[in-house]
C-alpha atoms as a PDB file:
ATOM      1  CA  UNK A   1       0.000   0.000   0.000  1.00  0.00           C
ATOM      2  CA  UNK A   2       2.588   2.218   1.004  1.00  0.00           C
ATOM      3  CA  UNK A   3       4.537   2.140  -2.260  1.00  0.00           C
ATOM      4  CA  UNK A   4       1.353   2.761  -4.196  1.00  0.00           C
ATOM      5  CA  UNK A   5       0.784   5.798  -2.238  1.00  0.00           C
ATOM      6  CA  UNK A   6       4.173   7.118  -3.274  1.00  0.00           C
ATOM      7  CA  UNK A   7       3.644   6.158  -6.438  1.00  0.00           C
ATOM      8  CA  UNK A   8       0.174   8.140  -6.789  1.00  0.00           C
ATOM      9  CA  UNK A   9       2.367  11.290  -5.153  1.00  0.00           C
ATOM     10  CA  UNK A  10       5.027  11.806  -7.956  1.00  0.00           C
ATOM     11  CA  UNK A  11       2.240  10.816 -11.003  1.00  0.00           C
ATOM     12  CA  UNK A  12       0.425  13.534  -9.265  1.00  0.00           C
ATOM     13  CA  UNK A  13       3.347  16.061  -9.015  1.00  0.00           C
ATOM     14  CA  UNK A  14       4.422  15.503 -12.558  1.00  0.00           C
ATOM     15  CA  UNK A  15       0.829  15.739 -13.784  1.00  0.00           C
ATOM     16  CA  UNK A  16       0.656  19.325 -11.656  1.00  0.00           C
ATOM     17  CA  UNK A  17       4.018  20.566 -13.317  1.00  0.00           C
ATOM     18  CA  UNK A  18       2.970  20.125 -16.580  1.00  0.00           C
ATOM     19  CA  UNK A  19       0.292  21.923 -15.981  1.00  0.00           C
ATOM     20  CA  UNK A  20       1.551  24.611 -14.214  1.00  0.00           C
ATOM     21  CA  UNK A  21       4.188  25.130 -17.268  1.00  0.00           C
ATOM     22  CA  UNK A  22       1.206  25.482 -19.456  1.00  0.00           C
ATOM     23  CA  UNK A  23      -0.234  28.106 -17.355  1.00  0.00           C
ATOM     24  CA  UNK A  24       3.284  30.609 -17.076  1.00  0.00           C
ATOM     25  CA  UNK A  25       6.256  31.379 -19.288  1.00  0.00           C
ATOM     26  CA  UNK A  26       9.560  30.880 -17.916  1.00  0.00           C
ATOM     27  CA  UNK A  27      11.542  32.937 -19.677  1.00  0.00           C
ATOM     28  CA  UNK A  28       8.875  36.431 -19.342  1.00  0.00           C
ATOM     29  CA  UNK A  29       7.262  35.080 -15.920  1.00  0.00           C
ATOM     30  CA  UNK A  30       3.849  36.501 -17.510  1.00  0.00           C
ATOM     31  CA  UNK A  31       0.756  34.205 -17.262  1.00  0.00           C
ATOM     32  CA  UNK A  32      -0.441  32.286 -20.401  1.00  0.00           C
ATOM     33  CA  UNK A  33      -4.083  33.743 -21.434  1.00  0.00           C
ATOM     34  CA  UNK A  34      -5.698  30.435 -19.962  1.00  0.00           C
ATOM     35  CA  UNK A  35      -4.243  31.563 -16.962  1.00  0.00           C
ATOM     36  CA  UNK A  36      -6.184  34.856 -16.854  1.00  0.00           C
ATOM     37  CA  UNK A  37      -9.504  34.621 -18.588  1.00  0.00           C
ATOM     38  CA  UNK A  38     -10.929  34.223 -14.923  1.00  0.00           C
ATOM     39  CA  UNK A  39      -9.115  37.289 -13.500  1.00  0.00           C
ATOM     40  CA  UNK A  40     -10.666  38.613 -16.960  1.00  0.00           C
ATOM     41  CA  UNK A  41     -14.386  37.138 -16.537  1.00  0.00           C
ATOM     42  CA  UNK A  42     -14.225  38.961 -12.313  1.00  0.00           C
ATOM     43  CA  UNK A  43     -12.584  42.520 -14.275  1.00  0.00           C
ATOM     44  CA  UNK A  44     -15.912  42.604 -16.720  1.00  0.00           C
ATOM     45  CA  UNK A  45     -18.034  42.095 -14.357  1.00  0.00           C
ATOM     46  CA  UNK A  46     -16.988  44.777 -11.963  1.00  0.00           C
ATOM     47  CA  UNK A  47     -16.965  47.268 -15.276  1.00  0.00           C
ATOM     48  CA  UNK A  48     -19.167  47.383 -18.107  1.00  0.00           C
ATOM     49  CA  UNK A  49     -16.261  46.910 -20.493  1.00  0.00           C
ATOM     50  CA  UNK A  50     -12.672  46.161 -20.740  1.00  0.00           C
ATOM     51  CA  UNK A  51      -9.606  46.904 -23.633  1.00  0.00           C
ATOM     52  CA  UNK A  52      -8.122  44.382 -25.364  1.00  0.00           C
ATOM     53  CA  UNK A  53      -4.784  45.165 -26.977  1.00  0.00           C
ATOM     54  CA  UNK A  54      -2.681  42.637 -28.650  1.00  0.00           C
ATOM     55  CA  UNK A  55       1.537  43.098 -29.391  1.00  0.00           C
ATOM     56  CA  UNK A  56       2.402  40.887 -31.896  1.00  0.00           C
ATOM     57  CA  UNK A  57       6.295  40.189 -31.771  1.00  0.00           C
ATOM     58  CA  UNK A  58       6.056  37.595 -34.756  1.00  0.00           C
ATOM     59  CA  UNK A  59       5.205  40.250 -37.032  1.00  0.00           C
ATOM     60  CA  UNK A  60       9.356  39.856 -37.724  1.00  0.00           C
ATOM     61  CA  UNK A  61       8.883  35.936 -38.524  1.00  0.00           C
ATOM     62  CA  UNK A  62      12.482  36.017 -40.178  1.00  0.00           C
ATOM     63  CA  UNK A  63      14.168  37.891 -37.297  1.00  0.00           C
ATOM     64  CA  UNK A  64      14.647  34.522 -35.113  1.00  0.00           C
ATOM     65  CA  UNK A  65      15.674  32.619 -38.089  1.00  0.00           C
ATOM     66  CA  UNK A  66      18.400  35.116 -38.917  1.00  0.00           C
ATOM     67  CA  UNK A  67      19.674  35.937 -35.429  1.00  0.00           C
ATOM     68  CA  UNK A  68      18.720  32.715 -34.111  1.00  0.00           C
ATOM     69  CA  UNK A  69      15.873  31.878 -31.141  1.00  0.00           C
ATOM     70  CA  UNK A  70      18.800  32.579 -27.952  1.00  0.00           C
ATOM     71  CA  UNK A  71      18.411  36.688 -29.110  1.00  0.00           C
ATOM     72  CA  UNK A  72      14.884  36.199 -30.004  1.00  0.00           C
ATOM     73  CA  UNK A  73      13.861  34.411 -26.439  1.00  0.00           C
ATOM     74  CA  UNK A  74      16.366  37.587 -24.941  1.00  0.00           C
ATOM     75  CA  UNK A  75      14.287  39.874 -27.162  1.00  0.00           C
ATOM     76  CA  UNK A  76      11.274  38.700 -25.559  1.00  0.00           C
ATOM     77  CA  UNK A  77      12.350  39.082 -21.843  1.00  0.00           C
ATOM     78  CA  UNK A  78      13.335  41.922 -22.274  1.00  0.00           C
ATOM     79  CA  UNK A  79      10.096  43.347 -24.283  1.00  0.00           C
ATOM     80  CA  UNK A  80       7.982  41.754 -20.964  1.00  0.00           C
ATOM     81  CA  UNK A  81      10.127  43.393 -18.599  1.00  0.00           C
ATOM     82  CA  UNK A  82       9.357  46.713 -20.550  1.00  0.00           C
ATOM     83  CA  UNK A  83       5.160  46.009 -20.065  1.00  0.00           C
ATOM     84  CA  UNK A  84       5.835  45.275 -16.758  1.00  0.00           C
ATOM     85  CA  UNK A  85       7.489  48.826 -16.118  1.00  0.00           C
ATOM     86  CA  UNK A  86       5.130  50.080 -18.701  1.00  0.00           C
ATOM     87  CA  UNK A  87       2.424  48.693 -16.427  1.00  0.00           C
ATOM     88  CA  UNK A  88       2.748  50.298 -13.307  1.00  0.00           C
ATOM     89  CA  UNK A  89       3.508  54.257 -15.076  1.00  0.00           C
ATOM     90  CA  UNK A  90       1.025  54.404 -17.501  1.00  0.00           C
ATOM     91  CA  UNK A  91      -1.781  51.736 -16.810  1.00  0.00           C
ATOM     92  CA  UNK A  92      -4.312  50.700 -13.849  1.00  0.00           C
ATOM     93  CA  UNK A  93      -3.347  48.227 -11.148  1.00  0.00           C
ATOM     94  CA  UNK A  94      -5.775  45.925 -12.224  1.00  0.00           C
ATOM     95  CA  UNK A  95      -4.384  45.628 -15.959  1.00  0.00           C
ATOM     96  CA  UNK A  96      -3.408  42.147 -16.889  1.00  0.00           C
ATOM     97  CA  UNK A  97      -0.466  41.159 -18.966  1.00  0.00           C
ATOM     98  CA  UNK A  98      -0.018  38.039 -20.654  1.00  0.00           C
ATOM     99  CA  UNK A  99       1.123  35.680 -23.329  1.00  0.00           C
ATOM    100  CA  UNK A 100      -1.165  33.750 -26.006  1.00  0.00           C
ATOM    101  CA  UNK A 101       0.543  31.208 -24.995  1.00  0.00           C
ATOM    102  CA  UNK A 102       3.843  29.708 -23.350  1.00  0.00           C
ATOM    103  CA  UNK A 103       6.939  30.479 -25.305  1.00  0.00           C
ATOM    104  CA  UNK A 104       4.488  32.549 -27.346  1.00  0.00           C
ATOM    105  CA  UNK A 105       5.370  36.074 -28.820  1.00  0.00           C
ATOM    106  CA  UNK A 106       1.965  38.092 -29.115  1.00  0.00           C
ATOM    107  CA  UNK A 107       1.336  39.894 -25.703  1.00  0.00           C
ATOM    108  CA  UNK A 108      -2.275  40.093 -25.162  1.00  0.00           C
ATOM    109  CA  UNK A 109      -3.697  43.502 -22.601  1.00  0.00           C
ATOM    110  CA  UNK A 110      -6.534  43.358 -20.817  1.00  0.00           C
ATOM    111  CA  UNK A 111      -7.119  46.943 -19.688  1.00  0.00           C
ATOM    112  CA  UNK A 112      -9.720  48.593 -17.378  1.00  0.00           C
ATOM    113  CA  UNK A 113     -11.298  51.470 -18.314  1.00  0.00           C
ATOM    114  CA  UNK A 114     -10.015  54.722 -16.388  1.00  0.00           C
ATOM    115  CA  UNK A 115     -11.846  55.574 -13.649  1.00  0.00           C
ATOM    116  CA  UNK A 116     -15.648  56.406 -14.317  1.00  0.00           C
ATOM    117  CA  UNK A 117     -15.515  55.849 -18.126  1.00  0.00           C
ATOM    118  CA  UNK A 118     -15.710  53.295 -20.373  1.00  0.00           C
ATOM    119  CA  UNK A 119     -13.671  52.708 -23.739  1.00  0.00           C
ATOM    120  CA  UNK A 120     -14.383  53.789 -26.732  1.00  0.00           C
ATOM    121  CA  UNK A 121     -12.698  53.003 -29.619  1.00  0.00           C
ATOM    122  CA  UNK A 122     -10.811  56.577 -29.891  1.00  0.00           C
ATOM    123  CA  UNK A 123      -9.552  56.037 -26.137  1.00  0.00           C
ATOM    124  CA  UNK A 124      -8.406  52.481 -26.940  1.00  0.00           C
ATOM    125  CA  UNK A 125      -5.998  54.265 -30.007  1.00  0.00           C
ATOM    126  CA  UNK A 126      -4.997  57.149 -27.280  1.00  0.00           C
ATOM    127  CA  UNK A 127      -3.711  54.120 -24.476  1.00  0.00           C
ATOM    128  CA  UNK A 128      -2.201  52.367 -27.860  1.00  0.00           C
ATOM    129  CA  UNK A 129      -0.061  55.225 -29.023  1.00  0.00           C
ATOM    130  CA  UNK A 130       1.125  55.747 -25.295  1.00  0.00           C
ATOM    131  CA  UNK A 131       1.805  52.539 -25.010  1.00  0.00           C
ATOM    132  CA  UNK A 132       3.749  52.371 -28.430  1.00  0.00           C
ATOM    133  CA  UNK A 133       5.581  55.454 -27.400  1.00  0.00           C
ATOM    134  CA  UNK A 134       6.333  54.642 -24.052  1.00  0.00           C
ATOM    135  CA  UNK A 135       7.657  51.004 -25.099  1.00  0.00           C
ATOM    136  CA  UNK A 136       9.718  52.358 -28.273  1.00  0.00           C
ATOM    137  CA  UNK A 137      11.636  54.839 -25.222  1.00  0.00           C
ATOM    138  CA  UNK A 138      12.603  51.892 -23.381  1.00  0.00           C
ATOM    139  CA  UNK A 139      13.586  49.802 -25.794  1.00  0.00           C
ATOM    140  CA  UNK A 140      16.064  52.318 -27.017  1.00  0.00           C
END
């Protein structure tokens, strides 16, 4: 009995590691979406809308295959650790960051609307231009 018990224990810790590295990425320590759409489901219903902005990295498909997927993987570290800064200057505490998936290059926002409003589509460009501004600073 007591070997089966043991047993059960690591099938159970291996199952809960692979699931847990389906649920964060190690190199940008952001949460997958999976990970979020129930933080996402509690943020819409406490407001009556929420922003969705998407960064898509892999718009440069050829830049890993020419300077290979070590300066690409640095590339995207270092863009997270930008949102992250980016995060707490420019957008609300309850913003969520997070990948499409793990090892996955499109950043997806999730954005609360600023206090007492909601978003319209010309506020959603304004927040997207400061964002784009902001990140294109950093990364310089």
């Amino acid at each position: 009995m007591l070997g089966d018990a043991k047993g059960d224990y690591f099938v159970l810790r291996a199952e809960w590691l692979k699931y847990k590295s389906n649920l964060f990425d190690k190199n940008t320590n952001l949460p997958t979406l999976s990970m979020v759409l129930e933080d996402a489901r509690r943020l819409i219903e406490d407001h009556e809308n929420l922003g969705l902005l998407m960064i898509d990295l892999g718009k440069q498909r050829n830049f890993e295959t020419t300077y290979g997927w070590q300066v690409y993987d640095s590339i995207i570290k270092q863009f997270a650790q930008i949102l992250e800064e980016t995060k707490a200057e420019i957008l609300q505490d309850d913003d969520i960051i997070a990948l499409s998936q793990v090892r996955g290059d499109e950043f997806i926002l999730v954005l609360t609307p600023p206090q007492g409003e909601l978003w319209s589509e010309t506020s959603l460009e304004y927040m997207n231009e400061a964002l784009r501004n902001t990140i294109r600073n950093k990364m310089e």
